[in-house]
C-alpha atoms as a PDB file:
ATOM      1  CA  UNK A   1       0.000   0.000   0.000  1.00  0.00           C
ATOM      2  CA  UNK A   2       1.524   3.349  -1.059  1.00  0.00           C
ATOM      3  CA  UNK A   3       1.188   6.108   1.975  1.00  0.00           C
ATOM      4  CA  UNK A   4       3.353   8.263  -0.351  1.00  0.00           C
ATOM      5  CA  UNK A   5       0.893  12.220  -0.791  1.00  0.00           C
ATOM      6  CA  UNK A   6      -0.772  12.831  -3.562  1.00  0.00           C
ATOM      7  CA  UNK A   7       1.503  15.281  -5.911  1.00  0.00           C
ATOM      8  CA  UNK A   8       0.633  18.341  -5.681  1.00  0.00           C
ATOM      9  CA  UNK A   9      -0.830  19.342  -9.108  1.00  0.00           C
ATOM     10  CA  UNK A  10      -3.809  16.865  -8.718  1.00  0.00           C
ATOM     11  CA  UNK A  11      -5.139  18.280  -5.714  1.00  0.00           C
ATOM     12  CA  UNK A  12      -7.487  20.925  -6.300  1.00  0.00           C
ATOM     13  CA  UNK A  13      -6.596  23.975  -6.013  1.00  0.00           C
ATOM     14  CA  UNK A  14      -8.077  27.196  -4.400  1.00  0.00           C
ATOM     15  CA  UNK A  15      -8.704  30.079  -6.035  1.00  0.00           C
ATOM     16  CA  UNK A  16      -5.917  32.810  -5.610  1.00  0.00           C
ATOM     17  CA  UNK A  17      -7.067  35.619  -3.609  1.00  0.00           C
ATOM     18  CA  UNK A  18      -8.783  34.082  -1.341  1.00  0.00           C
ATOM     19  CA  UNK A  19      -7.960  34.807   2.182  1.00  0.00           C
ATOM     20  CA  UNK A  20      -7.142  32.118   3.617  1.00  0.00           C
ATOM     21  CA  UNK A  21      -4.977  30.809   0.603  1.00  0.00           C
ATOM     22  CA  UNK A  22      -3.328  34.500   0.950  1.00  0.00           C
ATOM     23  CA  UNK A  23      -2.914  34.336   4.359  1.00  0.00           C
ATOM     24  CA  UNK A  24      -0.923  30.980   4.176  1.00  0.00           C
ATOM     25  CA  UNK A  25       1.228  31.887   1.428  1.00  0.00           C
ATOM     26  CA  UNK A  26       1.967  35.123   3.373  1.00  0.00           C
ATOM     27  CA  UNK A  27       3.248  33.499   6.368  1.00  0.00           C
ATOM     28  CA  UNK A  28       6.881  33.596   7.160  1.00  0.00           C
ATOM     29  CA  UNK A  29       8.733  32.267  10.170  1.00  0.00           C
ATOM     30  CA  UNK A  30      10.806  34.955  11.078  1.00  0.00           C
ATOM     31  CA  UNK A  31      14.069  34.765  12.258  1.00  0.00           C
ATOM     32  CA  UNK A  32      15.650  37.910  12.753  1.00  0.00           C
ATOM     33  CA  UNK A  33      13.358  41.396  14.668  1.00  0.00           C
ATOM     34  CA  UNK A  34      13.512  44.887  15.214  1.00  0.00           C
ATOM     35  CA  UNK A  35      13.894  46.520  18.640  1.00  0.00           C
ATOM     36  CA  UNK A  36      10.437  47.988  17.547  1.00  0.00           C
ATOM     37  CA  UNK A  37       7.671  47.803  20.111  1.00  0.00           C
ATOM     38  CA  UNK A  38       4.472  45.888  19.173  1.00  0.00           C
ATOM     39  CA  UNK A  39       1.622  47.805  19.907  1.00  0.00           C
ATOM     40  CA  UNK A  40      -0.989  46.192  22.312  1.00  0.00           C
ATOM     41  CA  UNK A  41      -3.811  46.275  19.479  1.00  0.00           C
ATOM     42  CA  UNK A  42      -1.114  44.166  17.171  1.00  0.00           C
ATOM     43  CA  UNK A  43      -1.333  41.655  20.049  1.00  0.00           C
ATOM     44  CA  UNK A  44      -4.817  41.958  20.809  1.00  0.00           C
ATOM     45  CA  UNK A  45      -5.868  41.027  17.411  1.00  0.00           C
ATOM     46  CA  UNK A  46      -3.855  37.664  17.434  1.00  0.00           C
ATOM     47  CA  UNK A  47      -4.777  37.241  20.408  1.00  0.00           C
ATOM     48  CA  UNK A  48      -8.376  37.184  19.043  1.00  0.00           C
ATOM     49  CA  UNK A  49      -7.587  34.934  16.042  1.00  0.00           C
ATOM     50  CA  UNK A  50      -6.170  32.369  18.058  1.00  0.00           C
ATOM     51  CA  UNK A  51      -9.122  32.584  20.811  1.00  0.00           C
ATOM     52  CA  UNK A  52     -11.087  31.843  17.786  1.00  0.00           C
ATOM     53  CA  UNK A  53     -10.013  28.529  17.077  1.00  0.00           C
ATOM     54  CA  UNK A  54     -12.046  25.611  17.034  1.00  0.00           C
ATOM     55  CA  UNK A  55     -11.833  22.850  19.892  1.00  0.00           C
ATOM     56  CA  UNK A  56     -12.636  19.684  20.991  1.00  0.00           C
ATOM     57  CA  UNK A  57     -16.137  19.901  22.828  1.00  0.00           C
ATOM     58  CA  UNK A  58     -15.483  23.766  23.098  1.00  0.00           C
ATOM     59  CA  UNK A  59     -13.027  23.150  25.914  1.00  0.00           C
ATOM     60  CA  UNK A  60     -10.950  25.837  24.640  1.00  0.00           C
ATOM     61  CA  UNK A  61      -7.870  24.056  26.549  1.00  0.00           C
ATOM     62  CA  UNK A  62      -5.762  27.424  25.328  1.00  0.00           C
ATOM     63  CA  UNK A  63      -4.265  30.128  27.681  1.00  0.00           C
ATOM     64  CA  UNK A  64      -2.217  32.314  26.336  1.00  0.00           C
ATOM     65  CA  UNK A  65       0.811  34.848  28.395  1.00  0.00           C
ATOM     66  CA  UNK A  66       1.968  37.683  26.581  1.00  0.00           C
ATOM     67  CA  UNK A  67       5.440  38.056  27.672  1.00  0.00           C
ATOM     68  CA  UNK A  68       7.395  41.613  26.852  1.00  0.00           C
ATOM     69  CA  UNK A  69      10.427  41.892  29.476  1.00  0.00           C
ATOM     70  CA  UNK A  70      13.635  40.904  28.442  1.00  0.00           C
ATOM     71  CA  UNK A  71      15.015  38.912  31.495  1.00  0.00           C
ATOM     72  CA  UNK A  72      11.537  36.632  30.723  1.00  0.00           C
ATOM     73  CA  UNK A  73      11.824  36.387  27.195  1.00  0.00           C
ATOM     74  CA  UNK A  74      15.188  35.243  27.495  1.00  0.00           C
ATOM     75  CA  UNK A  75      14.499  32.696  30.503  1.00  0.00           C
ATOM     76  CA  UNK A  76      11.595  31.162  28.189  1.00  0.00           C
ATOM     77  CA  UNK A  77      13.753  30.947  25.300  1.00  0.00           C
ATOM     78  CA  UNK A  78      17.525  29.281  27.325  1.00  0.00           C
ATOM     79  CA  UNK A  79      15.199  26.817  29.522  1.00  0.00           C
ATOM     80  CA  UNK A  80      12.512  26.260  27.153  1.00  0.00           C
ATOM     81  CA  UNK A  81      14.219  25.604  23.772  1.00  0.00           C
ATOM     82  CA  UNK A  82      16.407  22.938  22.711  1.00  0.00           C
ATOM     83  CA  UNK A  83      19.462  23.278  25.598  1.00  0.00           C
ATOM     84  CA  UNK A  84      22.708  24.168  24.181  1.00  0.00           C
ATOM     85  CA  UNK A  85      21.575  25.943  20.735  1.00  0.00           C
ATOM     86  CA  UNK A  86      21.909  29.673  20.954  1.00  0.00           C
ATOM     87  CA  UNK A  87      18.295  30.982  19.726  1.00  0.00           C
ATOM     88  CA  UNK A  88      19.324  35.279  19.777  1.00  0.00           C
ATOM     89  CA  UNK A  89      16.747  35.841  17.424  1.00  0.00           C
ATOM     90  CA  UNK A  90      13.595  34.595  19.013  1.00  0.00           C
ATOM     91  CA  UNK A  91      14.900  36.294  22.657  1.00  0.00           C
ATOM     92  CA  UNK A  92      15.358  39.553  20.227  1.00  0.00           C
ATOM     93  CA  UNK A  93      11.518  39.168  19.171  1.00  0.00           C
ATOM     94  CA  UNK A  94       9.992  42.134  21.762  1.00  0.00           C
ATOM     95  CA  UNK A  95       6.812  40.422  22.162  1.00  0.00           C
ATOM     96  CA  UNK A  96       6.703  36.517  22.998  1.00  0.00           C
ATOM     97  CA  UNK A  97       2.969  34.570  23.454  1.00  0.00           C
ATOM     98  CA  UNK A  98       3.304  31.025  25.362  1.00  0.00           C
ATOM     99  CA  UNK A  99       0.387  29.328  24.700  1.00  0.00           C
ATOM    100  CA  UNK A 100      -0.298  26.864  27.505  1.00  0.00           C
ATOM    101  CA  UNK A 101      -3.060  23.941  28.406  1.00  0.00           C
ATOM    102  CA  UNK A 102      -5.841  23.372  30.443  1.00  0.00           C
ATOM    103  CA  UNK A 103      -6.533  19.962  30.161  1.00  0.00           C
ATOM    104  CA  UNK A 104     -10.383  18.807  31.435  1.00  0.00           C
ATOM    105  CA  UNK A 105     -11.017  15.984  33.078  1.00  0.00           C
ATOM    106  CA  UNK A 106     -14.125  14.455  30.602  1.00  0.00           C
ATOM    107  CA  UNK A 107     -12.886  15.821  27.199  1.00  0.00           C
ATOM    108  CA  UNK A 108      -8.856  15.229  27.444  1.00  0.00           C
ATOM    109  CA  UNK A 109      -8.418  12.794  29.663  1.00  0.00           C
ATOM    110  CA  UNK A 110     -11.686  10.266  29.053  1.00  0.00           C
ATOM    111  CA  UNK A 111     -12.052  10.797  26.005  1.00  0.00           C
ATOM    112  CA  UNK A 112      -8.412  10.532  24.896  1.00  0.00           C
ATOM    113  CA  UNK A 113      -7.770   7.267  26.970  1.00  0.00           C
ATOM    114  CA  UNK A 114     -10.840   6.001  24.848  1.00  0.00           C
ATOM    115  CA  UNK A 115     -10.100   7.491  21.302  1.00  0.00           C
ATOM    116  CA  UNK A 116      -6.372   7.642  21.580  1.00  0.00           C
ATOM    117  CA  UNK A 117      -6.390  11.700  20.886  1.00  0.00           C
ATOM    118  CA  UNK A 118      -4.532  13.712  22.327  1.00  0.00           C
ATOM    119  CA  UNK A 119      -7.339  16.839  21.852  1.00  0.00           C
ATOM    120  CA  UNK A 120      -5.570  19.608  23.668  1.00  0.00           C
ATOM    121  CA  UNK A 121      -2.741  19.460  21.695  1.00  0.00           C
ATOM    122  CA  UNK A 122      -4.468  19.171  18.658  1.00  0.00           C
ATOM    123  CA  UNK A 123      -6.689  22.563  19.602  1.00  0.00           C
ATOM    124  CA  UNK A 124      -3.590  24.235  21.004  1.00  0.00           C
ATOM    125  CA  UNK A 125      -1.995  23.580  17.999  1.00  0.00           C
ATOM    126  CA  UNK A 126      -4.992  24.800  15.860  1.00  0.00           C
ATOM    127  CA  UNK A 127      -4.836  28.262  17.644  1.00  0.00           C
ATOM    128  CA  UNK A 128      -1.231  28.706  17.321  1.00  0.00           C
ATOM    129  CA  UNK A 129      -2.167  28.445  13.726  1.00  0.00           C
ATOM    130  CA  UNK A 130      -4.695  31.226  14.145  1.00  0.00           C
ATOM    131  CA  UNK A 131      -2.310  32.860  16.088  1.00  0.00           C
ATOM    132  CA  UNK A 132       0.589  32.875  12.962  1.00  0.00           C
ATOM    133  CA  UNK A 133      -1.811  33.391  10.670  1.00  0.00           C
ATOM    134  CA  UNK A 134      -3.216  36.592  11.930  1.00  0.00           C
ATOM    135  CA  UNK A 135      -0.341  39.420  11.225  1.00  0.00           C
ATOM    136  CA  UNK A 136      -2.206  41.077   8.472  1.00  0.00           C
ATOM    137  CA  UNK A 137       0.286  43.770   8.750  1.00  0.00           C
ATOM    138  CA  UNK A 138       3.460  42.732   6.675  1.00  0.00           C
ATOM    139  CA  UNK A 139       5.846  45.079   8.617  1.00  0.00           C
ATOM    140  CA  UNK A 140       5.880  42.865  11.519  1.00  0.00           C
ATOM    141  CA  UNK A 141       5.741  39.151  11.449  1.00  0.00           C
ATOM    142  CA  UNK A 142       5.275  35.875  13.953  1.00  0.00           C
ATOM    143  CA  UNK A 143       7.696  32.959  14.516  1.00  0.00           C
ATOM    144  CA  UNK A 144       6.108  29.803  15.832  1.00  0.00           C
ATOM    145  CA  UNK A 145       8.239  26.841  18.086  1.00  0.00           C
ATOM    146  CA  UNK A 146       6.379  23.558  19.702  1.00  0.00           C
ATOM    147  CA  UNK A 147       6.517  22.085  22.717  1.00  0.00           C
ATOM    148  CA  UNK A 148       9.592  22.301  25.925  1.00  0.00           C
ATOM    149  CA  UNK A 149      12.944  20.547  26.135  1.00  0.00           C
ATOM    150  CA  UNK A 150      12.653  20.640  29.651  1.00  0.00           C
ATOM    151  CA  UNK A 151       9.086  20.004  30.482  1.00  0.00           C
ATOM    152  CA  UNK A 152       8.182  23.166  32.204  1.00  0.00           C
ATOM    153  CA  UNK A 153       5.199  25.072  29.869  1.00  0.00           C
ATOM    154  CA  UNK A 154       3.582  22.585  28.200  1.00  0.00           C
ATOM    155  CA  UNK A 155       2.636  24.815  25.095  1.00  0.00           C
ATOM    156  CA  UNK A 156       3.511  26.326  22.214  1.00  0.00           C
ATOM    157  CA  UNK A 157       5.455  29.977  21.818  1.00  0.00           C
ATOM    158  CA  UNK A 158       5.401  32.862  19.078  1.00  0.00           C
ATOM    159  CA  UNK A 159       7.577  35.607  18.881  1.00  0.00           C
ATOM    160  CA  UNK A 160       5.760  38.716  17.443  1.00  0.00           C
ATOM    161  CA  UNK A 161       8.332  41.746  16.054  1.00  0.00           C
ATOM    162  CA  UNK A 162       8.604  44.097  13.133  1.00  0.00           C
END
């Protein structure tokens, strides 16, 4: 049995112009920011995407922390990245979001032992999506990073900059 994707000229395509096709080919994991403050509207509105994002049973397992000082930004990066690999440019990014869990007891833990689903990581992951997704300014731009080396914010993080 071939698992091997479909190429991609037979799937069908969208439209250009559409949003969401726009939005996807717009996004960019950036790697290198500004000293440029993001203004708290910029991080309201993807904020608001990302609270927007479907979930299993409405649970809405997401909490987000919007983290601007310096000595925190670079504590999440050193003890939450890989250990050892210098990361400058995502401490450099002025504005990180964390995006932790709240797991409930019915939805991700009963249901998950039964379906084998892990559903908060899947909606977590859904609205970090949202979350990259929403820049519609092009001047500043999101980078995106899953899960902890060390185990201590179960998550995901973006780092928001111009």
């Amino acid at each position: 049995m071939n698992h091997d994707p479909e190429p991609v000229s037979q799937l069908p395509a969208e439209p250009r112009g559409t949003a969401v096709r726009d939005a996807i080919a717009r996004r960019v994991s950036c790697r290198a920011y500004q000293s440029k403050p993001v203004s708290e509207a910029q991080v309201m509105q993807i904020l608001e995407a990302a609270r927007l994002a479907p979930s299993a049973c409405n649970q809405q397992p997401w909490r987000f922390a919007v983290v601007r000082g310096h000595d925190l930004r670079r504590r999440i990066v050193e003890d939450g990245f890989l250990p050892g690999v210098k990361m400058t440019w995502a401490i450099d990014a002025p504005v990180h979001v964390v995006i932790g869990m709240q797991r409930s007891f019915v939805t991700h833990r009963l249901a998950a032992s039964v379906s084998g689903v892990d559903y908060p990581w899947v909606d977590i992951g859904i609205a970090g999506e949202h979350l990259v997704l929403a820049p519609r300014n092009s001047a500043w731009a999101p980078a995106g990073s899953a899960g902890s080396s060390r185990g201590w914010w179960p998550g995901l993080w973006a780092g928001l900059g111009p």
